[in-house]
C-alpha atoms as a PDB file:
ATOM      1  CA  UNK A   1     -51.848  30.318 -21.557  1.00  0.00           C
ATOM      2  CA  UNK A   2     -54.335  27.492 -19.815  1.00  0.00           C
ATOM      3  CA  UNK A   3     -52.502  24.776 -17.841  1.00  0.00           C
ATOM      4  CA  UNK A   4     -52.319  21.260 -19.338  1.00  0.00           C
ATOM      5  CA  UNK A   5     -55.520  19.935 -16.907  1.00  0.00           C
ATOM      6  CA  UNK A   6     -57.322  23.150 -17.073  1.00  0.00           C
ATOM      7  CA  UNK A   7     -56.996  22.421 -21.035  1.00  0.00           C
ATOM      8  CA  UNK A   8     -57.665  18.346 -20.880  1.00  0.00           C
ATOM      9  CA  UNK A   9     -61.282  19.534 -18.797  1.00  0.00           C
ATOM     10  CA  UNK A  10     -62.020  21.643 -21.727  1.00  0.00           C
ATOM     11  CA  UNK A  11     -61.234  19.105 -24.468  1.00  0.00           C
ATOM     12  CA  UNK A  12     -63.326  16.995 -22.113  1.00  0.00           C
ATOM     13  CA  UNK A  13     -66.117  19.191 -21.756  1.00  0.00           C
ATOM     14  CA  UNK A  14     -66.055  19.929 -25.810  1.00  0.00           C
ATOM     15  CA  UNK A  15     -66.184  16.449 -26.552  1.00  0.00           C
ATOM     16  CA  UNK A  16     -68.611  15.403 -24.042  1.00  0.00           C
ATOM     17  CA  UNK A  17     -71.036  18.497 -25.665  1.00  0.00           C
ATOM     18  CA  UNK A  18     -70.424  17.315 -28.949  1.00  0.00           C
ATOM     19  CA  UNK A  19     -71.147  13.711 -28.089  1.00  0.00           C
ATOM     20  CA  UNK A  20     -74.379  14.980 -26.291  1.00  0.00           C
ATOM     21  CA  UNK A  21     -76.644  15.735 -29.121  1.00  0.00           C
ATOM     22  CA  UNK A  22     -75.780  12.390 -30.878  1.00  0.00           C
ATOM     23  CA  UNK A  23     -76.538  10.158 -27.804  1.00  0.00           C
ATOM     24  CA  UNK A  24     -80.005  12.520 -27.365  1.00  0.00           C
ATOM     25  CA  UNK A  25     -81.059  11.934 -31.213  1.00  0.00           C
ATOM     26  CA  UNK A  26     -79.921   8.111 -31.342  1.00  0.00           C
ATOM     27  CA  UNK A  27     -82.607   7.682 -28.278  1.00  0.00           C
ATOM     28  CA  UNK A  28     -85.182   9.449 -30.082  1.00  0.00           C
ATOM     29  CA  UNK A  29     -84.514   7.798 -32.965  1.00  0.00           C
ATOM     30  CA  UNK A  30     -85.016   4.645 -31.130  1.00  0.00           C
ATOM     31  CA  UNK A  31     -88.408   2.657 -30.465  1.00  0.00           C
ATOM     32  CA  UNK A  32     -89.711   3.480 -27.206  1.00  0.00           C
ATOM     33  CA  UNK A  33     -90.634   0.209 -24.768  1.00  0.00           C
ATOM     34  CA  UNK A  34     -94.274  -0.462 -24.507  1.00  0.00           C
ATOM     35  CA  UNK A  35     -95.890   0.644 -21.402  1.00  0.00           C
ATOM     36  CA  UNK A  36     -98.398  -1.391 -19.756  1.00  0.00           C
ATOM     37  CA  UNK A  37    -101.055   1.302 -20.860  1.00  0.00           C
ATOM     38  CA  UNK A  38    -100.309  -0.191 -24.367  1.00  0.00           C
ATOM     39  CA  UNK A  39    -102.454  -3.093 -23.028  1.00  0.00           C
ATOM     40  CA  UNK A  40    -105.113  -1.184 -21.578  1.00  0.00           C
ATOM     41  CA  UNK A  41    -108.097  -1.955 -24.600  1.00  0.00           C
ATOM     42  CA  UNK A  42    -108.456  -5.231 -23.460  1.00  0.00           C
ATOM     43  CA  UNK A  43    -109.250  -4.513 -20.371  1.00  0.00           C
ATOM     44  CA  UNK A  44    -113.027  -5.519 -19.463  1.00  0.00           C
ATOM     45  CA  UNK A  45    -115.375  -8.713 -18.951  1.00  0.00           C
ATOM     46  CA  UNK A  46    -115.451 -10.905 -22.958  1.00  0.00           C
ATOM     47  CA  UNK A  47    -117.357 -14.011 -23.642  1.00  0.00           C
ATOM     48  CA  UNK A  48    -117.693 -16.416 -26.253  1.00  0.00           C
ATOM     49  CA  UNK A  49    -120.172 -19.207 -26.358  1.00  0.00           C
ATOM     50  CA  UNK A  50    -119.890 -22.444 -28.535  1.00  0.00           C
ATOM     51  CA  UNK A  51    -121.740 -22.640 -32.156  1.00  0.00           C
ATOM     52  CA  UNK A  52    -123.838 -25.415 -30.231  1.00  0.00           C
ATOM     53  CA  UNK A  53    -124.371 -23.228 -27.019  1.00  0.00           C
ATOM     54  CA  UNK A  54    -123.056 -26.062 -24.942  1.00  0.00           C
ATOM     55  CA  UNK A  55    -119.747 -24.405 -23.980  1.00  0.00           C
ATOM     56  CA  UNK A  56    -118.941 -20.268 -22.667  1.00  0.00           C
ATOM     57  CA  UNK A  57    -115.091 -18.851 -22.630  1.00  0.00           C
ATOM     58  CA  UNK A  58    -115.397 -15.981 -20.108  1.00  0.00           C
ATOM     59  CA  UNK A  59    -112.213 -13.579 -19.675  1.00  0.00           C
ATOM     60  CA  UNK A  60    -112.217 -10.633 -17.487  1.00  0.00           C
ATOM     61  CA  UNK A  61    -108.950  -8.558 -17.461  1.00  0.00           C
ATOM     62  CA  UNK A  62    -108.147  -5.774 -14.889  1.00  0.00           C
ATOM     63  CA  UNK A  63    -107.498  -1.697 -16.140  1.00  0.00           C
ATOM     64  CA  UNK A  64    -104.002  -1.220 -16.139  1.00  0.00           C
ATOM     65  CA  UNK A  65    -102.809  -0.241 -12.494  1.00  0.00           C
ATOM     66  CA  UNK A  66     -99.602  -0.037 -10.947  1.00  0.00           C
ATOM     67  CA  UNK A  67     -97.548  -1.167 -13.751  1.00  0.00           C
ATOM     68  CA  UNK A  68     -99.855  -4.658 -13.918  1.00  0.00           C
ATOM     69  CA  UNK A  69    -103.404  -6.316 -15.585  1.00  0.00           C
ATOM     70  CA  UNK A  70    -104.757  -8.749 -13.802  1.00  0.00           C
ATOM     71  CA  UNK A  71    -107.176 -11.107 -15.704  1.00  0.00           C
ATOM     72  CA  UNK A  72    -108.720 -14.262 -15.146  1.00  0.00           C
ATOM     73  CA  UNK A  73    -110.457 -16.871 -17.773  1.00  0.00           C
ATOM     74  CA  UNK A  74    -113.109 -19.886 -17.311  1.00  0.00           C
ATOM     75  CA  UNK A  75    -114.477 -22.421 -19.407  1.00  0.00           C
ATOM     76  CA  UNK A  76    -117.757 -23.840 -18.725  1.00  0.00           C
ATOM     77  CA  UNK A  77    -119.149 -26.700 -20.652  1.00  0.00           C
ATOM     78  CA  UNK A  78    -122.651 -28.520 -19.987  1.00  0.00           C
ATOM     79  CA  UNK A  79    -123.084 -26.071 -17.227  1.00  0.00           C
ATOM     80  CA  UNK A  80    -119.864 -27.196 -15.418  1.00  0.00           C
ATOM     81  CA  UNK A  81    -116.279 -25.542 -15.291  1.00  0.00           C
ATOM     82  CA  UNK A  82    -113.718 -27.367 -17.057  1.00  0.00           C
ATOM     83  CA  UNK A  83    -110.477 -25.043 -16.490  1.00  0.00           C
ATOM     84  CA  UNK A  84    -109.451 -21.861 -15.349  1.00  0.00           C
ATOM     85  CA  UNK A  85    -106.352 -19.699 -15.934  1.00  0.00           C
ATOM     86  CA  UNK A  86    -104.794 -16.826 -13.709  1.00  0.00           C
ATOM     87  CA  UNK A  87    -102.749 -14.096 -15.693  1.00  0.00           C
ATOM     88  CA  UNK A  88    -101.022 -11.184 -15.572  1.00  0.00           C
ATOM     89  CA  UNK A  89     -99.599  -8.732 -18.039  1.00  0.00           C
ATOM     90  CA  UNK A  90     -96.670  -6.483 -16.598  1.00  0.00           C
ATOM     91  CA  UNK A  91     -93.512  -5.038 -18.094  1.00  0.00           C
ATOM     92  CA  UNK A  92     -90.608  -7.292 -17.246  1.00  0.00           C
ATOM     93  CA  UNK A  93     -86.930  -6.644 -16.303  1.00  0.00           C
ATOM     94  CA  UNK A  94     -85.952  -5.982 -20.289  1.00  0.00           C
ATOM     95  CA  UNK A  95     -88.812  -3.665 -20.732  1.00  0.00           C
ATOM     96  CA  UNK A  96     -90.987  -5.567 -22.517  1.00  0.00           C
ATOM     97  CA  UNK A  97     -94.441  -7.064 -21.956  1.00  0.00           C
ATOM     98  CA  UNK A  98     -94.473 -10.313 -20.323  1.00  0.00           C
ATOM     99  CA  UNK A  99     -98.052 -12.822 -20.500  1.00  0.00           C
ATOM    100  CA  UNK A 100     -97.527 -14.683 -17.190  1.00  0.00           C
ATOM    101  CA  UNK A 101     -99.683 -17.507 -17.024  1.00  0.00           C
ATOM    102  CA  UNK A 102    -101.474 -20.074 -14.366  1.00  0.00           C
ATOM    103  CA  UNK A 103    -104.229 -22.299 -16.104  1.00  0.00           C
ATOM    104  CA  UNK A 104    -105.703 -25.148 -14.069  1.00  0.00           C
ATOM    105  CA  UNK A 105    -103.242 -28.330 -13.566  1.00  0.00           C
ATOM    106  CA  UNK A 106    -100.413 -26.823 -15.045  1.00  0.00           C
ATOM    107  CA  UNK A 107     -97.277 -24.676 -14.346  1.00  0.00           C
ATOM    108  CA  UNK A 108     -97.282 -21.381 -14.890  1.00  0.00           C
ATOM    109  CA  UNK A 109     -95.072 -19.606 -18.106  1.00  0.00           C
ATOM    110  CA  UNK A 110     -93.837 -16.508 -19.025  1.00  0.00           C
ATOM    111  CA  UNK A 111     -94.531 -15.204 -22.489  1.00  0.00           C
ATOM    112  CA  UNK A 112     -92.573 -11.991 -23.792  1.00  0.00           C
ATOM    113  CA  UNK A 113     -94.494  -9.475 -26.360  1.00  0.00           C
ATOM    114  CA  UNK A 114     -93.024 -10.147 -29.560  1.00  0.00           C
ATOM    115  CA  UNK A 115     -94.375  -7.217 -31.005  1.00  0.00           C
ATOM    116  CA  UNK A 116     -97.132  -4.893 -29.380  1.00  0.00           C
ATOM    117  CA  UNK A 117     -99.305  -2.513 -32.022  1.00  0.00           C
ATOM    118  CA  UNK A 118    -102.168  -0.246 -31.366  1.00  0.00           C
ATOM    119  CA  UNK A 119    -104.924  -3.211 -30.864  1.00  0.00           C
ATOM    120  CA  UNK A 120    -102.417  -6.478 -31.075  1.00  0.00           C
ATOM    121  CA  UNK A 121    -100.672  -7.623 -28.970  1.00  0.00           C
ATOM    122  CA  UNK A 122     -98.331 -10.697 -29.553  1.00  0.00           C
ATOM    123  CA  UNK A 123     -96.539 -13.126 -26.428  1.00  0.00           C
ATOM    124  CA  UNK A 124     -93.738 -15.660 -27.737  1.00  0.00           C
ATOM    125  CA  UNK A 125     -92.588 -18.361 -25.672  1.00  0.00           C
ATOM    126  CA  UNK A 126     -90.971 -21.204 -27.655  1.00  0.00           C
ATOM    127  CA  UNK A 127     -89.359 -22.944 -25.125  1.00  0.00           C
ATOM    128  CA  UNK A 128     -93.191 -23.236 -23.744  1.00  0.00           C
ATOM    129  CA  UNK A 129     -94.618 -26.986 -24.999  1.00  0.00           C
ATOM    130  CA  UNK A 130     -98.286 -25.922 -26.112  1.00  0.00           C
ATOM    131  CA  UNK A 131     -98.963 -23.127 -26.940  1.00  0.00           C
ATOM    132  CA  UNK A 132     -95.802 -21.062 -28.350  1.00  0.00           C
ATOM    133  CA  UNK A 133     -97.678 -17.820 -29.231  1.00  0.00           C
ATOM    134  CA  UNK A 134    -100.144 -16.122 -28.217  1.00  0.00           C
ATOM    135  CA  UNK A 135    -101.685 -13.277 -30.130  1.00  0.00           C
ATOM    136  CA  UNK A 136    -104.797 -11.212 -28.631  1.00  0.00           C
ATOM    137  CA  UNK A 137    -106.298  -8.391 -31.458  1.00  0.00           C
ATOM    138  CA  UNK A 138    -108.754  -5.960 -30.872  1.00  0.00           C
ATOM    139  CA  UNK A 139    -112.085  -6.036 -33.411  1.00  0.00           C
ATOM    140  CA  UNK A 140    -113.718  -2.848 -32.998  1.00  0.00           C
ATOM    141  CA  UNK A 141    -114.806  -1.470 -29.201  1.00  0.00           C
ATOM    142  CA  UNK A 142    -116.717  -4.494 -28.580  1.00  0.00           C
ATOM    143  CA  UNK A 143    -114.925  -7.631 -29.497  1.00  0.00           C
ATOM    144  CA  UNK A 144    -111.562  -9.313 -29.543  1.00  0.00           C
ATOM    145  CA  UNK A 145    -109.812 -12.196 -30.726  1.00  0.00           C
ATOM    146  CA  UNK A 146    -107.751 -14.279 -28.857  1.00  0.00           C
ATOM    147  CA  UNK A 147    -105.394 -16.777 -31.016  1.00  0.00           C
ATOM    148  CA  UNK A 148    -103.195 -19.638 -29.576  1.00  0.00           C
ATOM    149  CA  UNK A 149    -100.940 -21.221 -31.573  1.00  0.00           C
ATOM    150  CA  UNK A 150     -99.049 -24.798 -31.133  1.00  0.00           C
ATOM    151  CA  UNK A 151     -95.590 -23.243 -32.629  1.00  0.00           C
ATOM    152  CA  UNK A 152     -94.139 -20.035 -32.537  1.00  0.00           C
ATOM    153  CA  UNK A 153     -93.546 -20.503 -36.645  1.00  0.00           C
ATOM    154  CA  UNK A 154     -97.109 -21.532 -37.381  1.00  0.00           C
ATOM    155  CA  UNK A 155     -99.024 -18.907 -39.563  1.00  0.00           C
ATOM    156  CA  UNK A 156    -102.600 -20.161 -38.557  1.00  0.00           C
ATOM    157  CA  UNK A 157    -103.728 -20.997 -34.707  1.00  0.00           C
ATOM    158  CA  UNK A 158    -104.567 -24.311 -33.594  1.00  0.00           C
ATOM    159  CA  UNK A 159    -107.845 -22.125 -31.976  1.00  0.00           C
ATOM    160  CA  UNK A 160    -109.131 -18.821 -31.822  1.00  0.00           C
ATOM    161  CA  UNK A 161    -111.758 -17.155 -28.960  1.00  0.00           C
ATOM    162  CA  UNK A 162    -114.032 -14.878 -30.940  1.00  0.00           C
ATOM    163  CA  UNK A 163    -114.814 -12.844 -27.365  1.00  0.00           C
ATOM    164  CA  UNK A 164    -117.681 -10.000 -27.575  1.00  0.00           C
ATOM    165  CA  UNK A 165    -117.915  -7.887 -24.976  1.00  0.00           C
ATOM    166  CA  UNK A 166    -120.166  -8.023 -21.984  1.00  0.00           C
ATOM    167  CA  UNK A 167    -120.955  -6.621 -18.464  1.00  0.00           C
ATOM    168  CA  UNK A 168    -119.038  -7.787 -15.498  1.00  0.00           C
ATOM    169  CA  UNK A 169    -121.755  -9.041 -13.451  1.00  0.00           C
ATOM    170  CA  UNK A 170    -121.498 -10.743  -9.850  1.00  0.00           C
ATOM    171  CA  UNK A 171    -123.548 -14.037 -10.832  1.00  0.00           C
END
């Protein structure tokens, strides 16, 4: 006959092995957190120049690398630079991507993906004044599209950056 605590640590042990499989399939069955790797197409040197030539939107973005992408934008118009923005892309504390931003005479904000696709990737911040969203897509090897919009509800951008891409030079 097995003793009453020799027989509650095999109840125990039955119902933590029964319990196992469920907790191992309800995981897999679950959508796994983006990595920063899920990031890693838009890494490279893009520019976009004005219809009228007068004004170039450079962004250069880091590889992925220690959990971070590192990017930096300018706008030059008439030959002189008109803003700048500092960014990062990193996974934050709840595991998703977070669009942490610096532009020129500003604060800096946090955006969190809210959803992140093979080629898309989507920051929400609608406590954020202008913009709310922020949604960069890939077009091909070459080119990407980077839309900003005023709301987090709006369905088309106030702007979008047509970007091609080029070589990162030194000049």
């Amino acid at each position: 006959m097995v003793g009453a605590g020799r027989a509650y640590g095999l109840l125990s042990l039955c119902v933590s092995l029964a319990l196992a499989p469920s907790a191992a399939w309800a995981q897999a069955d679950s959508p796994a957190a983006p990595s920063i790797e899920s990031a890693g197409w838009l890494a490279g040197c893009w520019e976009a120049v004005s219809p009228n030539g007068m004004t170039s939107f450079e962004e250069q973005w880091m590889a992925p690398r220690g959990g971070m992408m590192v990017g930096m934008s300018r706008t030059v118009r008439e030959g002189v630079a008109r803003g700048y923005e500092l960014a990062t892309i990193h996974v934050g504390d709840d595991g998703r991507l977070v669009y942490h931003a610096e532009p020129s005479g500003q604060p800096p904000a946090d955006f969190p993906s809210g959803s992140v696709e093979d080629g898309r990737l989507e920051f929400v911040n609608t406590a954020h004044d202008f913009p709310q969203k922020i949604i960069y897509s890939q077009s091909g090897s070459d080119a990407i599209n980077a839309a900003v919009f005023g709301q987090a509800t709006d369905t088309d951008p106030a702007f979008q950056i047509p970007y091609q891409r080029v070589e990162c030079g030194g000049d």
